[in-house]
PDB file of N, CA and C in Angstrom:
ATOM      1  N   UNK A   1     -33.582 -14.977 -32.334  1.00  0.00           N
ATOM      2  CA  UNK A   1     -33.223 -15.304 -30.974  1.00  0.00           C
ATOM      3  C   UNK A   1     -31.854 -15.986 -30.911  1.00  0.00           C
ATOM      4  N   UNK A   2     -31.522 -16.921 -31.743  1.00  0.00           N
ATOM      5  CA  UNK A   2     -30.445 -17.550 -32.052  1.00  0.00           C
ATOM      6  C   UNK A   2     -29.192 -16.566 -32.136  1.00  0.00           C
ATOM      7  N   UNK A   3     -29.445 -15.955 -32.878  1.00  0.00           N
ATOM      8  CA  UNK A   3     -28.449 -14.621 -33.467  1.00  0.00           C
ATOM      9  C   UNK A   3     -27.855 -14.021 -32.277  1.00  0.00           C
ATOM     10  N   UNK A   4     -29.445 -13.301 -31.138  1.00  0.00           N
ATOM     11  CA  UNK A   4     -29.170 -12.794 -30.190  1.00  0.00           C
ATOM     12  C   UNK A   4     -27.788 -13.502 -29.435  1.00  0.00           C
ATOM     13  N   UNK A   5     -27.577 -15.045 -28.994  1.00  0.00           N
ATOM     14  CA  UNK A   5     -26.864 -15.331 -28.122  1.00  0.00           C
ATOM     15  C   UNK A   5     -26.078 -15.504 -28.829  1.00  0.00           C
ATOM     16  N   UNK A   6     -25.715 -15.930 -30.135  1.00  0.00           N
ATOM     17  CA  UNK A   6     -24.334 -16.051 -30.751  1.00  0.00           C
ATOM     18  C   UNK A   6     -23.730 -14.579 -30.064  1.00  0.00           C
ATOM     19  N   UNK A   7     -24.615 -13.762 -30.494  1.00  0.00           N
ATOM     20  CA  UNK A   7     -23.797 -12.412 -30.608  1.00  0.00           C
ATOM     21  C   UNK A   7     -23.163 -12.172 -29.102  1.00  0.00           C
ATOM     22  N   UNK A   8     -24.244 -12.672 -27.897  1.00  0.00           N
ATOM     23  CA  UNK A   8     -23.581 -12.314 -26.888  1.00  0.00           C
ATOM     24  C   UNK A   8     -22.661 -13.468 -26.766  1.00  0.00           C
ATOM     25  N   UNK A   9     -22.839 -14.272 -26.983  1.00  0.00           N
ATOM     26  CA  UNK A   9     -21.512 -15.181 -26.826  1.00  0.00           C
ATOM     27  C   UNK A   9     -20.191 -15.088 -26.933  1.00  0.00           C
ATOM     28  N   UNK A  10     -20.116 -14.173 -28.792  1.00  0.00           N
ATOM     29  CA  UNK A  10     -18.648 -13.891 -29.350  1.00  0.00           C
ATOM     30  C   UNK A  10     -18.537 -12.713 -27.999  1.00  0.00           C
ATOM     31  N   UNK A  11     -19.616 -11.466 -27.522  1.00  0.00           N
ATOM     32  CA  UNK A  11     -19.081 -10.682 -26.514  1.00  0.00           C
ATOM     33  C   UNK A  11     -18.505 -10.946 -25.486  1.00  0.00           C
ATOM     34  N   UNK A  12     -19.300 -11.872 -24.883  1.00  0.00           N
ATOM     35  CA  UNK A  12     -18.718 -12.569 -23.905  1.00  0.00           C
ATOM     36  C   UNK A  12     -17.247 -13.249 -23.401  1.00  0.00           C
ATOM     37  N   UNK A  13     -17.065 -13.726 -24.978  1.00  0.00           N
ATOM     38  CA  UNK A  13     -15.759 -14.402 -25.560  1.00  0.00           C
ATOM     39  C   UNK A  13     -14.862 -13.158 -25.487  1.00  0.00           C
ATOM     40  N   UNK A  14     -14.988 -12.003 -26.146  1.00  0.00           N
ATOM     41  CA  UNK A  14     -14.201 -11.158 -26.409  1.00  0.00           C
ATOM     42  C   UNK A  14     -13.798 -10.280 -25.308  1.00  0.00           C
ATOM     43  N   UNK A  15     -14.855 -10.026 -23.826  1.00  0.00           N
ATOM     44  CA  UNK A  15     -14.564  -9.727 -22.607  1.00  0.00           C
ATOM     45  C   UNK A  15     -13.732 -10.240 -21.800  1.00  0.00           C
ATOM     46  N   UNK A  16     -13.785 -11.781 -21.941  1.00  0.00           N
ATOM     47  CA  UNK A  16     -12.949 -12.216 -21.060  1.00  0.00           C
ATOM     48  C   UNK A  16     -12.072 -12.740 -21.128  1.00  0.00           C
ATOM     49  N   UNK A  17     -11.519 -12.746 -23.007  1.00  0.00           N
ATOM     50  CA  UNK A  17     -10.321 -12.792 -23.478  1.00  0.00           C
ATOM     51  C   UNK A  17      -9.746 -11.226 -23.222  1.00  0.00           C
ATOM     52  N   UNK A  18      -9.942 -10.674 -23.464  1.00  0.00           N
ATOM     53  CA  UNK A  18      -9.553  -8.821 -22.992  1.00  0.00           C
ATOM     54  C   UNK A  18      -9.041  -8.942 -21.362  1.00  0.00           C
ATOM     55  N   UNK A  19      -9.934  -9.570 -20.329  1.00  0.00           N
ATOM     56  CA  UNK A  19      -9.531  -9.479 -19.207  1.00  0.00           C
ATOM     57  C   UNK A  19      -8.713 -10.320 -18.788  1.00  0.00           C
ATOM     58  N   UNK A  20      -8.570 -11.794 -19.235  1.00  0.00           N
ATOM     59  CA  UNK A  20      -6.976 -12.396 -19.225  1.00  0.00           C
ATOM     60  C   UNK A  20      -5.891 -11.436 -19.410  1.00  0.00           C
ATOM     61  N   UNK A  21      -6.058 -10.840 -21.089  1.00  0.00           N
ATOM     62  CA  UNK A  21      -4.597 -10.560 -21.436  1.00  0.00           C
ATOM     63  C   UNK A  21      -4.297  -9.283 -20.065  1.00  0.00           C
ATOM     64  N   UNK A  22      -5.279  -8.469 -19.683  1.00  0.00           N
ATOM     65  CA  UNK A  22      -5.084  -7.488 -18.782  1.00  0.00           C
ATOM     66  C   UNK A  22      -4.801  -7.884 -17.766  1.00  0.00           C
ATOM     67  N   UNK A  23      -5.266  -9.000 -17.099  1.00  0.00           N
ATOM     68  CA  UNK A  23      -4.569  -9.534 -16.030  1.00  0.00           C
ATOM     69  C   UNK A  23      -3.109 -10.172 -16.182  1.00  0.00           C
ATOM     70  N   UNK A  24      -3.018 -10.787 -17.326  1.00  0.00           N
ATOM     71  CA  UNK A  24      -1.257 -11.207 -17.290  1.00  0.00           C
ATOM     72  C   UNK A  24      -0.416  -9.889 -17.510  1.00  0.00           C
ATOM     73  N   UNK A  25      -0.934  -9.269 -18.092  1.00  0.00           N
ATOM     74  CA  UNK A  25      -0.062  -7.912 -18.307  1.00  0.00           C
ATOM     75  C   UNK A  25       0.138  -6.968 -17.163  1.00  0.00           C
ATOM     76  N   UNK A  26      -0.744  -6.919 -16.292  1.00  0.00           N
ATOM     77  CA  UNK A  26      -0.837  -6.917 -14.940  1.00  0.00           C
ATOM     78  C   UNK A  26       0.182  -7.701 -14.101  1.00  0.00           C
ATOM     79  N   UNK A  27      -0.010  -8.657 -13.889  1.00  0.00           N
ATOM     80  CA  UNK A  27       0.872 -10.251 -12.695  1.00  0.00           C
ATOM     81  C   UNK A  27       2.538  -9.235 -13.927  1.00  0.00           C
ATOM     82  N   UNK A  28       2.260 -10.014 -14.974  1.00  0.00           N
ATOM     83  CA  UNK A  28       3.953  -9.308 -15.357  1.00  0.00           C
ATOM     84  C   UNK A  28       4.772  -8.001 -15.022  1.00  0.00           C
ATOM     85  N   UNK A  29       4.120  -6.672 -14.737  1.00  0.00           N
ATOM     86  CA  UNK A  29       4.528  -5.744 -14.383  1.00  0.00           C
ATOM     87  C   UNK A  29       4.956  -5.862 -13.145  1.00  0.00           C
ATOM     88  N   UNK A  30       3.692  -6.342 -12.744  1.00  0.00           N
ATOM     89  CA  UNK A  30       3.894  -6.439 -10.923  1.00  0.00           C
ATOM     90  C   UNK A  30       5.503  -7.165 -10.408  1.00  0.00           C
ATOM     91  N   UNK A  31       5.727  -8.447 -11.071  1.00  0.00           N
ATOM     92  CA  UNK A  31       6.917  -9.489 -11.542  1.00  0.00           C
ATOM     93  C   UNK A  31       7.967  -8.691 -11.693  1.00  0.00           C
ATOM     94  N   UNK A  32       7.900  -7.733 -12.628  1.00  0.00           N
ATOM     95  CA  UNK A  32       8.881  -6.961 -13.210  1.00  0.00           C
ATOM     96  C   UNK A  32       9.092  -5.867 -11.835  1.00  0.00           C
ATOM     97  N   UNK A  33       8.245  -5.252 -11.285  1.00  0.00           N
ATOM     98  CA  UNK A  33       8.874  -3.975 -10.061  1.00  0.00           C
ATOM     99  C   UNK A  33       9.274  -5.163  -9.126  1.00  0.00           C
ATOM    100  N   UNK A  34       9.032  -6.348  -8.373  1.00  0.00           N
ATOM    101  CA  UNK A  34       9.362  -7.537  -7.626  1.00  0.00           C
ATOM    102  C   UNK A  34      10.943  -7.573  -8.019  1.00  0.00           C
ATOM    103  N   UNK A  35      11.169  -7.326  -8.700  1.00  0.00           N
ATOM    104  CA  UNK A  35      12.412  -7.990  -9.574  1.00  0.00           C
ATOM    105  C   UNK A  35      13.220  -6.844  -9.569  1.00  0.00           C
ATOM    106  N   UNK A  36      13.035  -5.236  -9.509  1.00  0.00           N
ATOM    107  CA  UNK A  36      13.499  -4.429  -9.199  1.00  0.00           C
ATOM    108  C   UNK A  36      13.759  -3.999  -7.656  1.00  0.00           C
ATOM    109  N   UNK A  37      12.284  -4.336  -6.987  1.00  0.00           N
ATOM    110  CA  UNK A  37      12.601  -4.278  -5.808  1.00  0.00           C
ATOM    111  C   UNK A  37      13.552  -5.299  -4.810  1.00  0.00           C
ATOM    112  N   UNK A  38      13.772  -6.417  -5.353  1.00  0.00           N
ATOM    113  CA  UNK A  38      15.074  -6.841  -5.492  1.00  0.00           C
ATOM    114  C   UNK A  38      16.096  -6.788  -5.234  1.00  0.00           C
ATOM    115  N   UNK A  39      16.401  -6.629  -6.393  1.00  0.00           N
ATOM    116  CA  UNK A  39      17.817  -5.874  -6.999  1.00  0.00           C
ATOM    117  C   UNK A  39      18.505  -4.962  -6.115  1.00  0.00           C
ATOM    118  N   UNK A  40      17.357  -4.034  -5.714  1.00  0.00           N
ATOM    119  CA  UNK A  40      17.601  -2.647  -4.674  1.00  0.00           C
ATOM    120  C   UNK A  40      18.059  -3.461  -3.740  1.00  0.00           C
ATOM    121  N   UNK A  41      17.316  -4.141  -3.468  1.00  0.00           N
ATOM    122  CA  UNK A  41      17.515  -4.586  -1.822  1.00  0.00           C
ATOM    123  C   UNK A  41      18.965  -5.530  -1.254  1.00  0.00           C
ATOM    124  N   UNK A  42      19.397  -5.967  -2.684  1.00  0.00           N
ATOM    125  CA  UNK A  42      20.203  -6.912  -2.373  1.00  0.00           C
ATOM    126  C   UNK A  42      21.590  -5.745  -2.552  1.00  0.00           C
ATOM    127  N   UNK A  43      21.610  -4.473  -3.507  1.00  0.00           N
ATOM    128  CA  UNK A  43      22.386  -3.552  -3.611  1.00  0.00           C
ATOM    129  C   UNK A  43      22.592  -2.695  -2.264  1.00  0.00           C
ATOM    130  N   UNK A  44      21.931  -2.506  -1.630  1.00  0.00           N
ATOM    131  CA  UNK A  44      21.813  -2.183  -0.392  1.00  0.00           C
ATOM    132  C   UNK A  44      22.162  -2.805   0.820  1.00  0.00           C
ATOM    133  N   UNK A  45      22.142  -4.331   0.402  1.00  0.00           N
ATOM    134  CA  UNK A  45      22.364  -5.256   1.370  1.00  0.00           C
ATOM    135  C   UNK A  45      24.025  -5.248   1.211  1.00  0.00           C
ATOM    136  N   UNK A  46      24.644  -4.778   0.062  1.00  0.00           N
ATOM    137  CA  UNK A  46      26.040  -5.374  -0.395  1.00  0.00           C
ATOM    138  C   UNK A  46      26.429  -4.332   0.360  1.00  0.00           C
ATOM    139  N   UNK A  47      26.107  -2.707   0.208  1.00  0.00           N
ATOM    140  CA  UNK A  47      26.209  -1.493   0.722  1.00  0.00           C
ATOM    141  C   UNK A  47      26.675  -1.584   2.058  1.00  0.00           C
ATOM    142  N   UNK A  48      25.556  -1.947   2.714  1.00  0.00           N
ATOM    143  CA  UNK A  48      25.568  -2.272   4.388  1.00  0.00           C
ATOM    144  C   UNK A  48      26.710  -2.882   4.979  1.00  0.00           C
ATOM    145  N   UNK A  49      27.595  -4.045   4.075  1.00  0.00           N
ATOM    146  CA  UNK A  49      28.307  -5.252   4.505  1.00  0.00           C
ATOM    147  C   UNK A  49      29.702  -4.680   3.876  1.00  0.00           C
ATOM    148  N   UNK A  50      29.751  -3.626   2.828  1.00  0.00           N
ATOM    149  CA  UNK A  50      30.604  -2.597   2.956  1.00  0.00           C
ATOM    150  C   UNK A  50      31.182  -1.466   3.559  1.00  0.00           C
ATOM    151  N   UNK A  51      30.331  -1.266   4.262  1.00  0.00           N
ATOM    152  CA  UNK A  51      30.235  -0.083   5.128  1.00  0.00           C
ATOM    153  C   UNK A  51      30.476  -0.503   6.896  1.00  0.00           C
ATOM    154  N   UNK A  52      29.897  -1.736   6.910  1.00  0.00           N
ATOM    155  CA  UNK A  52      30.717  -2.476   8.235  1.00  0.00           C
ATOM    156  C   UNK A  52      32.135  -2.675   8.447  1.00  0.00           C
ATOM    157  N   UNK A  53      32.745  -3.073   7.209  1.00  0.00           N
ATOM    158  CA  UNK A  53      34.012  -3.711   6.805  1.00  0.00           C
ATOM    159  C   UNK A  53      34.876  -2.439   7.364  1.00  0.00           C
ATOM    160  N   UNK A  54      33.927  -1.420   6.524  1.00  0.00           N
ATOM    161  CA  UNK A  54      35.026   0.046   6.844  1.00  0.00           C
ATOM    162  C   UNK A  54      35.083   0.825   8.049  1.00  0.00           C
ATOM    163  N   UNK A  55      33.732   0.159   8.721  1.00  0.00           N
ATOM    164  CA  UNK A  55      33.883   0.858  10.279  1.00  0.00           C
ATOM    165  C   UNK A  55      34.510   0.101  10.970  1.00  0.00           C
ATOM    166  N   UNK A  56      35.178  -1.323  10.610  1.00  0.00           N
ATOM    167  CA  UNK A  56      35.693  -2.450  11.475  1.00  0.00           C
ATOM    168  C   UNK A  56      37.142  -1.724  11.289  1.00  0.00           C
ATOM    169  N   UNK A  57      37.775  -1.284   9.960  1.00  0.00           N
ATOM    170  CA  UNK A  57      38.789  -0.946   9.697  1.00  0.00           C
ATOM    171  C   UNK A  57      39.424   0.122  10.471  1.00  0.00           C
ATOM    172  N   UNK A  58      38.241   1.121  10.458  1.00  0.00           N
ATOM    173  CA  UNK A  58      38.774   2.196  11.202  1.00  0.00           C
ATOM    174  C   UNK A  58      38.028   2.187  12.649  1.00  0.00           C
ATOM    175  N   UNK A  59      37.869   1.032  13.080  1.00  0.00           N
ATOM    176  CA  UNK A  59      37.621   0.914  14.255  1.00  0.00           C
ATOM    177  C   UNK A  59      38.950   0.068  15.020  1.00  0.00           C
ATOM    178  N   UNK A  60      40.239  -0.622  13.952  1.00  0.00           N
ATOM    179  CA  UNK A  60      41.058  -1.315  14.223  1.00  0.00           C
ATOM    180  C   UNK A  60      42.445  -0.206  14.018  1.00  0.00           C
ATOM    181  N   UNK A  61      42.294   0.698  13.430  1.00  0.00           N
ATOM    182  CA  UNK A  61      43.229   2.304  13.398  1.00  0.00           C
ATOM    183  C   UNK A  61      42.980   2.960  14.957  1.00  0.00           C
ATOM    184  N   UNK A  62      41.775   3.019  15.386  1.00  0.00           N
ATOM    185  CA  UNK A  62      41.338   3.515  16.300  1.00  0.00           C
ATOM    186  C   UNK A  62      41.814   3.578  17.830  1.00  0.00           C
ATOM    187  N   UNK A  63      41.757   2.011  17.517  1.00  0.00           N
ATOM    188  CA  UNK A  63      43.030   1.933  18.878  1.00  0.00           C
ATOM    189  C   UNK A  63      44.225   2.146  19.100  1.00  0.00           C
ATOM    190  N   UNK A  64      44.926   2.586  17.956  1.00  0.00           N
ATOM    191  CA  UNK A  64      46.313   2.973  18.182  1.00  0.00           C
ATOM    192  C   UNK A  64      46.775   4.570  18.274  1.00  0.00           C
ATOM    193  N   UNK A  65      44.931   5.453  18.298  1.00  0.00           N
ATOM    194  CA  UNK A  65      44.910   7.178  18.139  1.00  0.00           C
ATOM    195  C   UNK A  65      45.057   7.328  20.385  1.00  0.00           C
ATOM    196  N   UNK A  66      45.487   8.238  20.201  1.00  0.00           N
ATOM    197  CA  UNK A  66      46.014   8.612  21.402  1.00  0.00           C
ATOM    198  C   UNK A  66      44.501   9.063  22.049  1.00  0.00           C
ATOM    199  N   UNK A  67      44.127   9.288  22.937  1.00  0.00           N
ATOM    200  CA  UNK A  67      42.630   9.462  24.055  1.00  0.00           C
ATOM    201  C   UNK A  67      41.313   8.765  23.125  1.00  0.00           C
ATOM    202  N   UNK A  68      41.639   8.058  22.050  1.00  0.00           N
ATOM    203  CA  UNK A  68      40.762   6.926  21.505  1.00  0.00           C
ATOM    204  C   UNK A  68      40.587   5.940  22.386  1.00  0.00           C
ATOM    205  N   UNK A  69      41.551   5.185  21.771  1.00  0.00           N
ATOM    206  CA  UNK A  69      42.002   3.759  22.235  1.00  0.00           C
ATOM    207  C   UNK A  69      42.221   3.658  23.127  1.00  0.00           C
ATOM    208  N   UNK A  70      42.396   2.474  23.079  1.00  0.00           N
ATOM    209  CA  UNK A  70      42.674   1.651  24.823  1.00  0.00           C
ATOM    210  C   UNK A  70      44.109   1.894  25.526  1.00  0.00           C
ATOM    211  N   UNK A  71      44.859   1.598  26.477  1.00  0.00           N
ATOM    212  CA  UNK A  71      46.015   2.524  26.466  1.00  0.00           C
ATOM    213  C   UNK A  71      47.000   0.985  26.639  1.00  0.00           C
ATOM    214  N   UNK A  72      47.844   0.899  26.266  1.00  0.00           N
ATOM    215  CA  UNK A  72      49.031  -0.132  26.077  1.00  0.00           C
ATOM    216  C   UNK A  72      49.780  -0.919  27.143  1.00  0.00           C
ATOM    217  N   UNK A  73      49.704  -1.258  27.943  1.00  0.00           N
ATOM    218  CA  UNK A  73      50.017  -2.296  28.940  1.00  0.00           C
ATOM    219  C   UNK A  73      51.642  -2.536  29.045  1.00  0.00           C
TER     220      UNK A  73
END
């Protein structure tokens, strides 16, 4: 009888050491695409604030194109 629960014990032990490491290995991946999804977002964000700059630019050319712009005073 003794035997019996050692034995389930070490199982027991060995289940839910198995399901830690699977759960941190888990939370870490998850961490790791977080960390990509990121990255994207802030690359995209730089994108956006580039792409303003250049419509400001040629939105400041713009006014000097003939039936564009504003007309000269």
């Amino acid at each position: 009888m003794t035997a019996d629960l050692v034995v389930l014990d070490l199982a027991l032990n060995v289940i839910l050491k198995t399901l830690v490491i699977v759960i941190l290995i888990f939370l870490l991946l998850m961490l790791r695409n977080i960390d990509k999804t990121i990255r994207s977002l802030e690359h995209t964000a730089e994108s956006l604030e580039s792409t303003t700059e250049t419509v400001e630019d040629v939105a400041k050319l713009a006014r000097f194109l003939p039936f564009v712009g504003r007309r000269r005073k």
